[in-house]
Protein backbone atom coordinates (compact mmCIF):
# COMPACT_ATOMS: atom_id res chain seq x y z
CA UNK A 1 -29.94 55.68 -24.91
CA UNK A 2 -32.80 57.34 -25.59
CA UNK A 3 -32.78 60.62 -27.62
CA UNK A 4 -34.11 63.49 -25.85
CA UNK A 5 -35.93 64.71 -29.01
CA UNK A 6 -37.14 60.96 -29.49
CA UNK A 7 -38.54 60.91 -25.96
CA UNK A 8 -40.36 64.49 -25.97
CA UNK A 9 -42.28 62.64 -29.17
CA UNK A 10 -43.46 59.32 -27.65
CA UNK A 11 -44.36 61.48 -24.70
CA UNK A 12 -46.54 64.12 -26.87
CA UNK A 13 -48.07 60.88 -29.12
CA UNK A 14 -48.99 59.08 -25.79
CA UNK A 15 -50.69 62.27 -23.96
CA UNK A 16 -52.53 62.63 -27.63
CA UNK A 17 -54.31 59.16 -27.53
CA UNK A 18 -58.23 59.85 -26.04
CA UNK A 19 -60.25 57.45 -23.91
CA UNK A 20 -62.53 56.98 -20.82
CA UNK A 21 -60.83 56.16 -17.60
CA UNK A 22 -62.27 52.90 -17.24
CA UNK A 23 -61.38 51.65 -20.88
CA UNK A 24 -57.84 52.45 -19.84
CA UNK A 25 -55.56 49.51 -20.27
CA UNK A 26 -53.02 48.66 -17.25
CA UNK A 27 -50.35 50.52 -18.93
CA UNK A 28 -51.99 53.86 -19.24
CA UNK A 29 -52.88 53.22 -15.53
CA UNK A 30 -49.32 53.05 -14.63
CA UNK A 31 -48.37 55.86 -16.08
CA UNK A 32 -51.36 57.57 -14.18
CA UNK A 33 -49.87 56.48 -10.62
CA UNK A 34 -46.22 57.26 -11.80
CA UNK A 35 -47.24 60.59 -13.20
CA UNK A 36 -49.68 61.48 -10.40
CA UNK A 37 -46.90 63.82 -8.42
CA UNK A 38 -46.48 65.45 -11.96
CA UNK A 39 -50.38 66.27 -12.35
CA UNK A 40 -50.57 67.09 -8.79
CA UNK A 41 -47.48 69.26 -9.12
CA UNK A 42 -48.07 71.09 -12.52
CA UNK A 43 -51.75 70.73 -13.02
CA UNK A 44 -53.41 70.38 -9.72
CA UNK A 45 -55.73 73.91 -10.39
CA UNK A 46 -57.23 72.12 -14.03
CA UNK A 47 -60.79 70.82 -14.10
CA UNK A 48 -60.52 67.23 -15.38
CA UNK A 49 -62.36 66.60 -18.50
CA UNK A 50 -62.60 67.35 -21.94
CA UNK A 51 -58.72 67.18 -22.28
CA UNK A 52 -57.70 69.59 -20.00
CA UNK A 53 -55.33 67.44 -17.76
CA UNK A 54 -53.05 65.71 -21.04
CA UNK A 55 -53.08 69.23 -22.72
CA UNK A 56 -51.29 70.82 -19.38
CA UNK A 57 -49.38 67.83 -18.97
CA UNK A 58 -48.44 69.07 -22.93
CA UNK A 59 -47.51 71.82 -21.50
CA UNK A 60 -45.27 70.83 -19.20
CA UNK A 61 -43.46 67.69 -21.22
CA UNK A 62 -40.04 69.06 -20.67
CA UNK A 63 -40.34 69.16 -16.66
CA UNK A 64 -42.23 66.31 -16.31
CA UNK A 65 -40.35 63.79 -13.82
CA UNK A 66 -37.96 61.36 -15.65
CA UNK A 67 -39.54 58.71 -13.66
CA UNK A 68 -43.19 60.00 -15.45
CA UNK A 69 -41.49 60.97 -19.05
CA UNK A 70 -40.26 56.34 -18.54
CA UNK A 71 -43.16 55.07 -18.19
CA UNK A 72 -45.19 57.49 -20.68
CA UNK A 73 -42.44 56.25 -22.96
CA UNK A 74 -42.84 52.53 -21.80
CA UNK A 75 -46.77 52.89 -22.17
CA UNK A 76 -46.34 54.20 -26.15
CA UNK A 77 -44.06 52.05 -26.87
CA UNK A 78 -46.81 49.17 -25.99
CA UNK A 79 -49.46 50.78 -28.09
């Protein structure tokens, strides 16, 4: 089982990686559509751009849903 410690780190090295939208690959995309109630939820009043969306999402790492905090950790651990 995954270390809680272990997980908060993939999560925080996965919201640090940068990139356009469309250069996303399919597993950053998944993450998106599992972790769009989360953005919606904790960071629906930030402008998008320039960071602002994975540095609240930084913010909220520790109440991020475990469904979210899976498949950030499943998308890092594919980088």
């Amino acid at each position: 089982m995954l270390t809680k410690k272990t997980l908060i780190a993939a999560v925080i090295l996965l919201l640090s990686t940068s990139g356009a939208m469309a250069q996303m690959r399919q597993g950053a995309r998944a993450v998106l559509q599992t972790c769009k109630p989360d953005i919606a939820h904790f960071c629906s009043q930030v402008p998008p751009g320039q960071g602002r969306i994975k540095a609240c999402m930084k913010e909220h790492v520790h109440e991020l849903s475990e469904p979210c905090k899976e498949a950030l950790f499943q998308a890092w651990l594919k980088q």
